[in-house]
PDB file of N, CA and C in Angstrom:
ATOM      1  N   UNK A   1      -7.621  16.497  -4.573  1.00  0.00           N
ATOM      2  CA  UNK A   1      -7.008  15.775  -3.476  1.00  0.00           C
ATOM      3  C   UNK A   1      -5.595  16.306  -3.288  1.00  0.00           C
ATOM      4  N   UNK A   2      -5.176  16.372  -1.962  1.00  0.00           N
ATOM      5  CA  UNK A   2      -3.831  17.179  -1.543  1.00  0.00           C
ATOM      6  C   UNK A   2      -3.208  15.732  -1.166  1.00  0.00           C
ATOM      7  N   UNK A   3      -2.058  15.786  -1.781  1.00  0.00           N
ATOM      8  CA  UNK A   3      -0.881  14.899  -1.130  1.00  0.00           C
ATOM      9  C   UNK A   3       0.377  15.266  -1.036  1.00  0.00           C
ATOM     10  N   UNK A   4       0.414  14.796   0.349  1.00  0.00           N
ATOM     11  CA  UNK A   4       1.708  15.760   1.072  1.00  0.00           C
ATOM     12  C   UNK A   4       2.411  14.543   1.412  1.00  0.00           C
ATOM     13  N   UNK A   5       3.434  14.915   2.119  1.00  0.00           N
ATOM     14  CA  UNK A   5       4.735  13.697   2.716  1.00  0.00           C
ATOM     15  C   UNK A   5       4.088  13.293   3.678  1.00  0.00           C
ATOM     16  N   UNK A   6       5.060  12.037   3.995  1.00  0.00           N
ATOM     17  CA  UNK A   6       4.743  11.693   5.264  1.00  0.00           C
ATOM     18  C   UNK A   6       5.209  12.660   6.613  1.00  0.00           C
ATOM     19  N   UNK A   7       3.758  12.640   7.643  1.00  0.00           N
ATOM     20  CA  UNK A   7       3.847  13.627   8.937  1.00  0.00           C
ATOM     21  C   UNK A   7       4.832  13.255  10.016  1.00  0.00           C
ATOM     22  N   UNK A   8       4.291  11.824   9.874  1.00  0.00           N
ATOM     23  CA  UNK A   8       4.853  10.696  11.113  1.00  0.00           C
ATOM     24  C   UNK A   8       3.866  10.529  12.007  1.00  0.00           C
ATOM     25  N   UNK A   9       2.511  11.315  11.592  1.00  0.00           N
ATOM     26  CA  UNK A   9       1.365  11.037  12.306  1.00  0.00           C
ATOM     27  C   UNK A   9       0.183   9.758  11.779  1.00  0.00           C
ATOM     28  N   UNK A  10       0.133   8.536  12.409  1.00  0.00           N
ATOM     29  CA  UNK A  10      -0.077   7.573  11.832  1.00  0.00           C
ATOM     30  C   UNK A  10      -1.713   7.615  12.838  1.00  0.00           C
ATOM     31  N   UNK A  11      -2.753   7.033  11.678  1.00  0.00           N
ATOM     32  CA  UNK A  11      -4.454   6.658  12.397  1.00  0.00           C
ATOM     33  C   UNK A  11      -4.020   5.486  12.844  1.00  0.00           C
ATOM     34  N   UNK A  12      -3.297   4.564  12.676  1.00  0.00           N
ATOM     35  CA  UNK A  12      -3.177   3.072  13.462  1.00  0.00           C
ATOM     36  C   UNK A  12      -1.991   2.377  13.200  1.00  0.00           C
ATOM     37  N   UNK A  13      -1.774   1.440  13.809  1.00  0.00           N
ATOM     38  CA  UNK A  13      -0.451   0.957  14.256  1.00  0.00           C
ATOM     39  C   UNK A  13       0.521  -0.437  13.194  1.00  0.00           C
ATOM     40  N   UNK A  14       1.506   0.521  12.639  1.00  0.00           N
ATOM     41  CA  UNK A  14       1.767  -0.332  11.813  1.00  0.00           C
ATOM     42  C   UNK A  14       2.633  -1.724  12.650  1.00  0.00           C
ATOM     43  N   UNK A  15       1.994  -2.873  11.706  1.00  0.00           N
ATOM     44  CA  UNK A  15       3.079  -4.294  11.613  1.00  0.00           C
ATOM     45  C   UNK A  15       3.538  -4.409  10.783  1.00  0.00           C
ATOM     46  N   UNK A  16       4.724  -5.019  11.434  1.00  0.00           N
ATOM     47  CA  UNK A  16       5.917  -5.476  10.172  1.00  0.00           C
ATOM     48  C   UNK A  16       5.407  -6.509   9.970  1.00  0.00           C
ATOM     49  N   UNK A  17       5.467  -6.956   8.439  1.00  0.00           N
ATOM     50  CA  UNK A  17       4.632  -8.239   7.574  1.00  0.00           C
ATOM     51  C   UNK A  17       4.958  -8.403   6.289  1.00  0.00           C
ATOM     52  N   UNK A  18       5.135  -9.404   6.079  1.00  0.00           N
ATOM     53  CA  UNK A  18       5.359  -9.762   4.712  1.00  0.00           C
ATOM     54  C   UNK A  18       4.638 -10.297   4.197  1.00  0.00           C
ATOM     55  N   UNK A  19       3.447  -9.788   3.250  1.00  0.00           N
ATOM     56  CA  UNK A  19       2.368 -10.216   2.214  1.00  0.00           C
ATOM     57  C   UNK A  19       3.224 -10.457   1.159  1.00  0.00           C
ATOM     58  N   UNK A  20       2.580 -11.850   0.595  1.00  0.00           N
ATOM     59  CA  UNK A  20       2.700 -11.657  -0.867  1.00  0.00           C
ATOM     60  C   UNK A  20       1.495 -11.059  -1.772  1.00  0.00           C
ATOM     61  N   UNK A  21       2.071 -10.379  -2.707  1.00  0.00           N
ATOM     62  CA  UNK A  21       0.764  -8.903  -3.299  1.00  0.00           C
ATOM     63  C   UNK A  21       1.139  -8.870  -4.837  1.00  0.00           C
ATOM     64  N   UNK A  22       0.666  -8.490  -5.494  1.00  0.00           N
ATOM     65  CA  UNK A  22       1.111  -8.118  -6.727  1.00  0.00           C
ATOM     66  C   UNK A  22       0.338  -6.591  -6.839  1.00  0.00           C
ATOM     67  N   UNK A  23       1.009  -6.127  -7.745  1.00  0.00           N
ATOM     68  CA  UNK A  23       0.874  -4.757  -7.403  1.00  0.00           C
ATOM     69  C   UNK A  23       0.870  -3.875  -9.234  1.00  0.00           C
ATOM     70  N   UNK A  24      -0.603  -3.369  -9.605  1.00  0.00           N
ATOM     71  CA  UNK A  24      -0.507  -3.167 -11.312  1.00  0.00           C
ATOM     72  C   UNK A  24      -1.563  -2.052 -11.088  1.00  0.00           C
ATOM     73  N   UNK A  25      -1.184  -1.216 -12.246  1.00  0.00           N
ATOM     74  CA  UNK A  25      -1.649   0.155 -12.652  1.00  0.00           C
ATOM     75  C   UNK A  25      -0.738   0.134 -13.877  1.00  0.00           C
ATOM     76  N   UNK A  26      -0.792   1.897 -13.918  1.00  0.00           N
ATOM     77  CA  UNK A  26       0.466   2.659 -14.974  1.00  0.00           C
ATOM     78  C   UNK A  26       1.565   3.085 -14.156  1.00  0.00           C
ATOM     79  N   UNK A  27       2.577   3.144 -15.164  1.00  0.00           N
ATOM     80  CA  UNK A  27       3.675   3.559 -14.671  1.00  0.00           C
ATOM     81  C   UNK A  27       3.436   5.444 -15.217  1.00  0.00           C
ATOM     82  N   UNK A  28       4.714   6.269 -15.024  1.00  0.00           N
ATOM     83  CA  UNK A  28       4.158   7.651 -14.662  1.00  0.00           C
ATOM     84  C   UNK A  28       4.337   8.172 -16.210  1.00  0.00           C
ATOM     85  N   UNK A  29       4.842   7.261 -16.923  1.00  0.00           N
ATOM     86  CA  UNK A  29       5.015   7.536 -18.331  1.00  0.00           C
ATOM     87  C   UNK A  29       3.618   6.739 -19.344  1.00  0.00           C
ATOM     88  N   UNK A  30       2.399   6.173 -18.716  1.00  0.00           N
ATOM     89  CA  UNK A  30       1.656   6.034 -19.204  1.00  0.00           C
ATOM     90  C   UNK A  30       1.183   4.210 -19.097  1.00  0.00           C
ATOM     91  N   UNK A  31       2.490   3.267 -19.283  1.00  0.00           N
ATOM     92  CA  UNK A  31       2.308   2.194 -19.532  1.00  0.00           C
ATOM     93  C   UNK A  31       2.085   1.210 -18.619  1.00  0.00           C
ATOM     94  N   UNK A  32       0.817  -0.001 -18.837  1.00  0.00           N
ATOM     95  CA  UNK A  32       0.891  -1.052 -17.947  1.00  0.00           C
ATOM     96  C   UNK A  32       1.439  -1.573 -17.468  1.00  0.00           C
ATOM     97  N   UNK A  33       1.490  -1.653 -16.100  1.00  0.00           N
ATOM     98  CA  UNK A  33       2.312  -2.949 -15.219  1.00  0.00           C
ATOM     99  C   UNK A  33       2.115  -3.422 -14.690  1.00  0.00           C
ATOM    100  N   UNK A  34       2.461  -4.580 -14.570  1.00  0.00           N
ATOM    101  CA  UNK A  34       2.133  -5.575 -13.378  1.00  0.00           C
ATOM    102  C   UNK A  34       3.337  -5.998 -12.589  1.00  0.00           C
ATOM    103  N   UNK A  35       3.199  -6.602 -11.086  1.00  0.00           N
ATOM    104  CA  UNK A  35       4.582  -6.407 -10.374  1.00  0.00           C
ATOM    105  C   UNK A  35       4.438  -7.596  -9.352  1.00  0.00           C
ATOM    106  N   UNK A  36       4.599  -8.645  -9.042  1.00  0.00           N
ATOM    107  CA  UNK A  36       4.983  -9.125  -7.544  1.00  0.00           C
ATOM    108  C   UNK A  36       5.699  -8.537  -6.931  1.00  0.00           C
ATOM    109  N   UNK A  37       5.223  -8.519  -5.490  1.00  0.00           N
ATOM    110  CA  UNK A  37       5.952  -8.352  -4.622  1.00  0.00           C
ATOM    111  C   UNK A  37       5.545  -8.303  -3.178  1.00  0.00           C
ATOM    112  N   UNK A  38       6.329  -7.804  -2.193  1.00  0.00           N
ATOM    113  CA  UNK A  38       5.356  -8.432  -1.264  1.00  0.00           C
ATOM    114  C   UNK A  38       5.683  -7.102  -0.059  1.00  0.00           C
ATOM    115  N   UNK A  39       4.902  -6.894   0.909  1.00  0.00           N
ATOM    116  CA  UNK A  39       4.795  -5.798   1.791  1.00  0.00           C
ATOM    117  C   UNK A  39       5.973  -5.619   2.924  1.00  0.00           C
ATOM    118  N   UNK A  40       6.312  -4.692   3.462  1.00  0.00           N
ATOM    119  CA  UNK A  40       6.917  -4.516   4.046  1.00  0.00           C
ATOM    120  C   UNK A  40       6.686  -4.328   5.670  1.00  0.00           C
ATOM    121  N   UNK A  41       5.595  -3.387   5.840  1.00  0.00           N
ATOM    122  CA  UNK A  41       5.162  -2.813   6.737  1.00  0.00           C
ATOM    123  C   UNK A  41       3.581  -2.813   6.315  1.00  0.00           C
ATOM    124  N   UNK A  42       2.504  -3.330   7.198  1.00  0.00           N
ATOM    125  CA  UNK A  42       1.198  -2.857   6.501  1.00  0.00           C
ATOM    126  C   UNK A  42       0.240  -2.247   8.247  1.00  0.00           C
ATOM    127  N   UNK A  43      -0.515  -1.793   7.535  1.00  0.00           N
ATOM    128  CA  UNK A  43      -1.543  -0.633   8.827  1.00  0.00           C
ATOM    129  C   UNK A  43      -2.974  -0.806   7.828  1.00  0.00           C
ATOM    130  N   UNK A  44      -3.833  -0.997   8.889  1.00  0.00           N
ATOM    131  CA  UNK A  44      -5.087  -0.748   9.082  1.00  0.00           C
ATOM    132  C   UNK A  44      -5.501   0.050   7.287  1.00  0.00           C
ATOM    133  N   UNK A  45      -5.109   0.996   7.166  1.00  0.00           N
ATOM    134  CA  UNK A  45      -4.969   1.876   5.967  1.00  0.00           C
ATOM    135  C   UNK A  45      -4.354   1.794   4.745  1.00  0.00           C
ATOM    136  N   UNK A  46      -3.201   0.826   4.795  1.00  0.00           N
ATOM    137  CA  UNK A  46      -2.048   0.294   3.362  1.00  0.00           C
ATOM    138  C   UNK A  46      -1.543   0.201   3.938  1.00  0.00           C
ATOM    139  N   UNK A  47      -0.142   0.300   3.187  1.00  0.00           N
ATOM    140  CA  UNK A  47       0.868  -0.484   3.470  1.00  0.00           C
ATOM    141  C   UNK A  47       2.370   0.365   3.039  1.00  0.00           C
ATOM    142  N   UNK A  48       3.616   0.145   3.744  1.00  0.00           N
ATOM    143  CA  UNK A  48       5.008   0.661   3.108  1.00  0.00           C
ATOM    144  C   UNK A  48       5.157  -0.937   1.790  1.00  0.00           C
ATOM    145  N   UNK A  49       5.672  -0.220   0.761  1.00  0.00           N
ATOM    146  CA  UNK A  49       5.711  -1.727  -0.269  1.00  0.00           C
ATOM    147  C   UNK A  49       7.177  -0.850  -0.881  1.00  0.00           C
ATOM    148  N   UNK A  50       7.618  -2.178  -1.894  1.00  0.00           N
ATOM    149  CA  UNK A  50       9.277  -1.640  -2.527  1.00  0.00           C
ATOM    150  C   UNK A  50       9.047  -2.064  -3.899  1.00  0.00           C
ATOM    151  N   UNK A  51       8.719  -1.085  -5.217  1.00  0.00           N
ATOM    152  CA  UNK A  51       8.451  -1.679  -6.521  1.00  0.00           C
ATOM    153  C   UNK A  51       9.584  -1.140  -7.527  1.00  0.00           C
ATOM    154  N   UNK A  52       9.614  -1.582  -8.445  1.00  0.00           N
ATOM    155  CA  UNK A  52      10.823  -1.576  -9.855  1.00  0.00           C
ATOM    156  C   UNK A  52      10.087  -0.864 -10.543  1.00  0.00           C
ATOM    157  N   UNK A  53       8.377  -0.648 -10.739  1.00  0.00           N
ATOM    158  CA  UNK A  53       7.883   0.355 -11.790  1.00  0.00           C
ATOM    159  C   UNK A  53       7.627   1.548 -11.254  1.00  0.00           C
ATOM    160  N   UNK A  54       7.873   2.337 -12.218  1.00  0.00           N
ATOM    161  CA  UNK A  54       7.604   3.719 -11.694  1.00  0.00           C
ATOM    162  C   UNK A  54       6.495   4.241 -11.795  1.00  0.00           C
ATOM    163  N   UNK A  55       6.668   4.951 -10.403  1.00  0.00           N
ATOM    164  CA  UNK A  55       4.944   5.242  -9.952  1.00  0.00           C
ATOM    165  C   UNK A  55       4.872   6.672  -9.381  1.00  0.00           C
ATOM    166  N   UNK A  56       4.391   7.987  -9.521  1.00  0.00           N
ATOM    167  CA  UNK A  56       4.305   8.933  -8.720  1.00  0.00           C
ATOM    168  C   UNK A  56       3.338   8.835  -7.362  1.00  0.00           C
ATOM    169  N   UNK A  57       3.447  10.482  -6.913  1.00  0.00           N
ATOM    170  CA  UNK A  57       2.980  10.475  -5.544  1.00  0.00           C
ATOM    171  C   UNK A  57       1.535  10.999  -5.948  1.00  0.00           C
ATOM    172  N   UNK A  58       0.410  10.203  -5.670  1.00  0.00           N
ATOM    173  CA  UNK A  58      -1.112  10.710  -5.561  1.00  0.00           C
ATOM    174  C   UNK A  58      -1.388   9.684  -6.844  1.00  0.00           C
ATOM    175  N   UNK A  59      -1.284   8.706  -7.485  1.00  0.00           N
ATOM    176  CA  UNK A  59      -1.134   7.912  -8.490  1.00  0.00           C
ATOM    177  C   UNK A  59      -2.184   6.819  -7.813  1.00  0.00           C
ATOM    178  N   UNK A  60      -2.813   6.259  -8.736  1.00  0.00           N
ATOM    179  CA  UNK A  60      -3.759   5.291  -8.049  1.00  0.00           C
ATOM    180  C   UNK A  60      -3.376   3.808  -8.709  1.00  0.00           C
ATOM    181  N   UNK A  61      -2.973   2.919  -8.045  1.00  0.00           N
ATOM    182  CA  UNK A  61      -2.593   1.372  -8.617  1.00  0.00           C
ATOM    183  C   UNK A  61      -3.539   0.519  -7.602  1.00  0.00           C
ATOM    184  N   UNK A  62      -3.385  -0.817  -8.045  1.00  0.00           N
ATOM    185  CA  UNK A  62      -4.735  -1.760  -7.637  1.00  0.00           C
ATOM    186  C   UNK A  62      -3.867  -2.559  -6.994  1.00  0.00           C
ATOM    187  N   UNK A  63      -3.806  -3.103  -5.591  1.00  0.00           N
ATOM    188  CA  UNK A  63      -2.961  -4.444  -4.688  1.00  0.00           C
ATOM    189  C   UNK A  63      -3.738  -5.280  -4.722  1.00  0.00           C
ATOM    190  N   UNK A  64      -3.255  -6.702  -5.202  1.00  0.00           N
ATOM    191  CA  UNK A  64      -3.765  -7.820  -4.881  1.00  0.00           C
ATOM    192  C   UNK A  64      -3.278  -8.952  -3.369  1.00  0.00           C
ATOM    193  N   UNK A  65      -3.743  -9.281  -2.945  1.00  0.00           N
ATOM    194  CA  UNK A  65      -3.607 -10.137  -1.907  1.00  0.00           C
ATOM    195  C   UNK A  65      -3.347 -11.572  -2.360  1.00  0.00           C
ATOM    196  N   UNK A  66      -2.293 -11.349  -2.490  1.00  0.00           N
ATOM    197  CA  UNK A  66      -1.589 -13.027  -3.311  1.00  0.00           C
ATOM    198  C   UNK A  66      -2.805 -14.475  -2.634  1.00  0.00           C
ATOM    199  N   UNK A  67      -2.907 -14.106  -1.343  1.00  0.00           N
ATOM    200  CA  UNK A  67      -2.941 -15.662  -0.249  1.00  0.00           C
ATOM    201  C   UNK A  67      -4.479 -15.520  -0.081  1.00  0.00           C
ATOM    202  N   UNK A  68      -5.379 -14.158  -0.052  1.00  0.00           N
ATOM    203  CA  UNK A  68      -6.924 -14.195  -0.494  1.00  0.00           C
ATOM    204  C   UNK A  68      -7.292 -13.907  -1.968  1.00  0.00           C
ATOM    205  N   UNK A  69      -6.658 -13.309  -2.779  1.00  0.00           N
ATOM    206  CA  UNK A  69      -6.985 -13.170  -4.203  1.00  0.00           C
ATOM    207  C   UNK A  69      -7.541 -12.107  -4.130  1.00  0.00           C
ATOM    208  N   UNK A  70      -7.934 -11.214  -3.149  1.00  0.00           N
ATOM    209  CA  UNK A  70      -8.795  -9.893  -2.770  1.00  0.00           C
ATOM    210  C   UNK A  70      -8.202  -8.601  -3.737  1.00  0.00           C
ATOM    211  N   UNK A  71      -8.457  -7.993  -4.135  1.00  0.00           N
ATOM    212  CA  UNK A  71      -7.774  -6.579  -4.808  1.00  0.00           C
ATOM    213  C   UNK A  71      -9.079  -5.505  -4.118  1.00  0.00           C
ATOM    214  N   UNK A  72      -8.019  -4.574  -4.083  1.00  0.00           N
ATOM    215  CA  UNK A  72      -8.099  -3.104  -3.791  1.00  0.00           C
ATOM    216  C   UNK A  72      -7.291  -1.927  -3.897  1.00  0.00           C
ATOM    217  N   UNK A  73      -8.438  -1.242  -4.288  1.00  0.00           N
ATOM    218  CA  UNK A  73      -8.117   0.288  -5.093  1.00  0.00           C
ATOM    219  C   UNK A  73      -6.755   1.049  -3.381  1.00  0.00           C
ATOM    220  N   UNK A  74      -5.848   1.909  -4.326  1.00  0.00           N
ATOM    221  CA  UNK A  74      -4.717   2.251  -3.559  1.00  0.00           C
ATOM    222  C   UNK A  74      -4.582   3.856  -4.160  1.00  0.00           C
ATOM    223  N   UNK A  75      -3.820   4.468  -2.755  1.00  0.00           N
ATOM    224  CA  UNK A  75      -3.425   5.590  -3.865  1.00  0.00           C
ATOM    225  C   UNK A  75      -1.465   5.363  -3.349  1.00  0.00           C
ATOM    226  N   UNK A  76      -0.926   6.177  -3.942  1.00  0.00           N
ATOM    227  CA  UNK A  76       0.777   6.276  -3.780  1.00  0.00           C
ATOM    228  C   UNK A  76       0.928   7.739  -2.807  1.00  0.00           C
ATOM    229  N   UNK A  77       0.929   7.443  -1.617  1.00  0.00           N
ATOM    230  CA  UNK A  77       1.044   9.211  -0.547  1.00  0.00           C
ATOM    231  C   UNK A  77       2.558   8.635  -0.538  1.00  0.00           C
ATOM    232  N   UNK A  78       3.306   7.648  -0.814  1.00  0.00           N
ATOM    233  CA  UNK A  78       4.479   8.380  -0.260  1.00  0.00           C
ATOM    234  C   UNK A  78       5.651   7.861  -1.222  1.00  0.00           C
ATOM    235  N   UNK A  79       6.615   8.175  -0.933  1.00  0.00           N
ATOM    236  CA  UNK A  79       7.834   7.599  -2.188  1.00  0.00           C
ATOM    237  C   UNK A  79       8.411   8.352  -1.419  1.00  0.00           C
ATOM    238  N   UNK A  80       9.482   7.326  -0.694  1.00  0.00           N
ATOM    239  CA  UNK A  80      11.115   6.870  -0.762  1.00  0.00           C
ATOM    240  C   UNK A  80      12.085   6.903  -1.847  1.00  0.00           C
ATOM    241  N   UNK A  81      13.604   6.715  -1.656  1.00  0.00           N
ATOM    242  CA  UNK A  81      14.723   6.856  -2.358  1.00  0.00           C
ATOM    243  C   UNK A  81      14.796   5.220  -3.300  1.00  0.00           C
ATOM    244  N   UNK A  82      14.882   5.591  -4.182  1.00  0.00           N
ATOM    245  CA  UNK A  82      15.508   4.119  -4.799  1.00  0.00           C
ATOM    246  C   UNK A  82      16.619   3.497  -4.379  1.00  0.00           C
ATOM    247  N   UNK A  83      16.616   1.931  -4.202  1.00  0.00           N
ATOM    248  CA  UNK A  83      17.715   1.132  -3.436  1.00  0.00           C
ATOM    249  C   UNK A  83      17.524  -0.256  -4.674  1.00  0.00           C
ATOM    250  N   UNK A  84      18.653  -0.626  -5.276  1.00  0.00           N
ATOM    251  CA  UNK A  84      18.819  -1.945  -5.887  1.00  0.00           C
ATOM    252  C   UNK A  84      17.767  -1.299  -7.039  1.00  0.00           C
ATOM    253  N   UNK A  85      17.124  -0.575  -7.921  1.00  0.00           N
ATOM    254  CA  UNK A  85      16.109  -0.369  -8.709  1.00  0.00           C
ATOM    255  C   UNK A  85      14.532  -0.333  -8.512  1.00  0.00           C
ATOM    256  N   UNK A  86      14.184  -0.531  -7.222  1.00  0.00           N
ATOM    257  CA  UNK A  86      13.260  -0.335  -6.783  1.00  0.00           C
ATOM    258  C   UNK A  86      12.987   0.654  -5.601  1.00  0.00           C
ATOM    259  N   UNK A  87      11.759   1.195  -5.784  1.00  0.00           N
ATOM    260  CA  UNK A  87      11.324   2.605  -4.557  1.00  0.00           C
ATOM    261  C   UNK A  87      10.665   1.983  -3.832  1.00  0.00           C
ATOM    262  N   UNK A  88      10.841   2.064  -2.078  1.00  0.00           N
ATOM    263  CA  UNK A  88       9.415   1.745  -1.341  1.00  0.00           C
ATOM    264  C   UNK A  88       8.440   2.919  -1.688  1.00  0.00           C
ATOM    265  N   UNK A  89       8.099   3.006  -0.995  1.00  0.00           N
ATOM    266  CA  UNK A  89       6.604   3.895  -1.110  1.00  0.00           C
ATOM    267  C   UNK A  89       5.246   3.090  -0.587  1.00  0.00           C
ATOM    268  N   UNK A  90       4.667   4.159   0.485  1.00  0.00           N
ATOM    269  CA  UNK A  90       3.394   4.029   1.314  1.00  0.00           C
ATOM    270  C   UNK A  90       2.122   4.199  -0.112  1.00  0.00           C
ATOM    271  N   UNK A  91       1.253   3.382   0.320  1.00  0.00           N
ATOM    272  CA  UNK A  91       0.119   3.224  -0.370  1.00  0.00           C
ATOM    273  C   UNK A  91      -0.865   3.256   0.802  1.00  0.00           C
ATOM    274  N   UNK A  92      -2.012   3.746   0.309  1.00  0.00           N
ATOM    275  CA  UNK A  92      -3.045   4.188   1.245  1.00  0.00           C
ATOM    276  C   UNK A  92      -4.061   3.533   0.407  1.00  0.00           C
ATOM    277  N   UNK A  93      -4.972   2.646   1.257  1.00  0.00           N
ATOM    278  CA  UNK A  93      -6.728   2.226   0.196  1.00  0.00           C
ATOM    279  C   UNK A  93      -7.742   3.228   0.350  1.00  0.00           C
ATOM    280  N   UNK A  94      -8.015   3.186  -1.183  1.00  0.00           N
ATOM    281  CA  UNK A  94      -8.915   4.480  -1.384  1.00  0.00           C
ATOM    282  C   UNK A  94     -10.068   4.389  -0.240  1.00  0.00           C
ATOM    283  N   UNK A  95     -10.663   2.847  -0.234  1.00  0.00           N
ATOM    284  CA  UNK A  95     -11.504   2.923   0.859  1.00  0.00           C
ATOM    285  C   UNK A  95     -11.144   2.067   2.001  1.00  0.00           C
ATOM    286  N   UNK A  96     -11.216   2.268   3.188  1.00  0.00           N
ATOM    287  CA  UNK A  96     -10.989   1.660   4.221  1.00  0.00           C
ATOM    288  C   UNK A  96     -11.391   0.050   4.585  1.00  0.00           C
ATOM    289  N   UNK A  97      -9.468  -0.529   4.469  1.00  0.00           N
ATOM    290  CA  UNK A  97     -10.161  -2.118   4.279  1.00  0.00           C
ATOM    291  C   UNK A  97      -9.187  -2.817   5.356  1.00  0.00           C
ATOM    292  N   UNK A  98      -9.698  -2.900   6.827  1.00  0.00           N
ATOM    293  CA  UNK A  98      -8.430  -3.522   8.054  1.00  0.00           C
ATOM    294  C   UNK A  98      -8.491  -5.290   8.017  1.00  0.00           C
ATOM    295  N   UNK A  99      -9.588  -5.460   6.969  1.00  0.00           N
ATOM    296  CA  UNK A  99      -9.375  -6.830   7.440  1.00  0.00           C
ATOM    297  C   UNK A  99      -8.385  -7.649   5.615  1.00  0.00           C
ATOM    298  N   UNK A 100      -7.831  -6.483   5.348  1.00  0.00           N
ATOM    299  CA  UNK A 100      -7.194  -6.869   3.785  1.00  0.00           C
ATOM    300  C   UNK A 100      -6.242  -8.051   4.290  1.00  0.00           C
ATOM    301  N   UNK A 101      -5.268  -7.367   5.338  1.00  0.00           N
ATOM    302  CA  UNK A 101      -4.109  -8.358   5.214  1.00  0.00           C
ATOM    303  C   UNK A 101      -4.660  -9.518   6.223  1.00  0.00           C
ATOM    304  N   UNK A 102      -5.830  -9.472   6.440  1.00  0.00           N
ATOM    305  CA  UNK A 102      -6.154 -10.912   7.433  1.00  0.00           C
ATOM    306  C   UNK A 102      -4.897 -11.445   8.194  1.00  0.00           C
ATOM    307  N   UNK A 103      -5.060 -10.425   9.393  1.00  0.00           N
ATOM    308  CA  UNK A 103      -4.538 -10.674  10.428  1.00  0.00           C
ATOM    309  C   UNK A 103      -5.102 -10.858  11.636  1.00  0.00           C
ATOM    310  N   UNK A 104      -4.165 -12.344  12.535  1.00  0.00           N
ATOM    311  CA  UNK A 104      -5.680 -12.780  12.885  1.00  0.00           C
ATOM    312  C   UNK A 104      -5.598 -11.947  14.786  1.00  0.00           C
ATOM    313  N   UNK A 105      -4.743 -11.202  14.779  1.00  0.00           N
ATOM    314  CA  UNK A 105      -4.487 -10.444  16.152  1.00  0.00           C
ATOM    315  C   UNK A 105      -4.447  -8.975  16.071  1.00  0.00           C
ATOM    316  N   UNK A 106      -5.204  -8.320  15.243  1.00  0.00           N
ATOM    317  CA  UNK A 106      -4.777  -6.663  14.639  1.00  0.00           C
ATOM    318  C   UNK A 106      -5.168  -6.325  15.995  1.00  0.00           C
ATOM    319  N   UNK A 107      -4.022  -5.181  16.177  1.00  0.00           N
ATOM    320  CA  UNK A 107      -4.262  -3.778  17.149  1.00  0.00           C
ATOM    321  C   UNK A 107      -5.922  -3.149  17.325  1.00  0.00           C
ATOM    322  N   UNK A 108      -5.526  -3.164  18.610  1.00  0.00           N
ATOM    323  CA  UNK A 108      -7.012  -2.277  18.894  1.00  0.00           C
ATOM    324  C   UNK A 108      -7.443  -0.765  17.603  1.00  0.00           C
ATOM    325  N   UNK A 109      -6.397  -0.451  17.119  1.00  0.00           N
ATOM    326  CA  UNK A 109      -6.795   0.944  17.114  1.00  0.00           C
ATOM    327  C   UNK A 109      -7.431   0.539  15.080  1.00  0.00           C
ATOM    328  N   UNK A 110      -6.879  -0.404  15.361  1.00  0.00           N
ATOM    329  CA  UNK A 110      -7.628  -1.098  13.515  1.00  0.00           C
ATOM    330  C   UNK A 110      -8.766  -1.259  13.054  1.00  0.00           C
ATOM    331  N   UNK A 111      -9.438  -0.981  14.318  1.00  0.00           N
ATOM    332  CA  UNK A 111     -11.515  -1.093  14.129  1.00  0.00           C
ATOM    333  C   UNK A 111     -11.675   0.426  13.471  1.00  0.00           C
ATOM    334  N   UNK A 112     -12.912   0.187  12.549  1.00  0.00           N
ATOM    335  CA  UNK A 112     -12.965   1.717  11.371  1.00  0.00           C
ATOM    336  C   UNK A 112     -14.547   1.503  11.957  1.00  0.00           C
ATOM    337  N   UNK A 113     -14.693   2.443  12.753  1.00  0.00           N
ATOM    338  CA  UNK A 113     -16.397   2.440  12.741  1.00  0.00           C
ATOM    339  C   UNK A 113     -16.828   2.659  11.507  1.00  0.00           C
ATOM    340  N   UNK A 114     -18.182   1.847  11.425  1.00  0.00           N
ATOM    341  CA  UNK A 114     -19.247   2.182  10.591  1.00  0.00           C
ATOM    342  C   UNK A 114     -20.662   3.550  10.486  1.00  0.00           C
ATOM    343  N   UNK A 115     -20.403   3.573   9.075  1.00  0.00           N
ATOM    344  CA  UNK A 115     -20.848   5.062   9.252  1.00  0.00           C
ATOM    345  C   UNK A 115     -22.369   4.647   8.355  1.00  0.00           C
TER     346      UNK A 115
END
């Protein structure tokens, strides 16, 4: 798998939103974590999020959906500058999930045909 920066070429239209999420994998030195916190920006695809553990780029961590209890598999495509001890960074779901953040007005372009 190739992971590159962000293009600025987006499949669907991000909202600004604030989920509460908790957010656990490894950190890049090996060890468990677990994290609240809550989203920034989310799309059809993941989400921009801001965490305190360290995480590389192409790294796979698990988001929970605080308000459905739902979890899903993520990967890390992007990382930002650290601000206050924490990095944002874009997360992408390994598999395609638009109805994660149950929103009850999503953008047209948020429908994932079925294959």
């Amino acid at each position: 798998m190739n992971w590159t920066a962000d293009t600025g070429r987006r499949r669907s239209m991000r909202v600004l939103l604030s989920v509460p999420i908790q957010a656990s994998g490894k950190t890049t030195d090996g060890k468990d974590f677990q994290e609240q916190a809550r989203t920034l920006i989310v799309n059809a695809h993941g989400a921009l999020i801001s965490l305190s553990a360290a995480v590389g780029a192409g790294q796979k961590i698990t988001i929970s959906n605080k308000a459905t209890q739902q979890s899903v598999a993520c990967h890390v495509v992007y990382l930002g500058t650290a601000q206050a001890g924490k990095t944002q960074m874009g997360i992408e779901f390994v598999k395609p999930s638009p109805n994660f953040w149950q929103i009850d007005f999503p953008p047209d372009d948020w429908v994932v045909p079925e294959n």
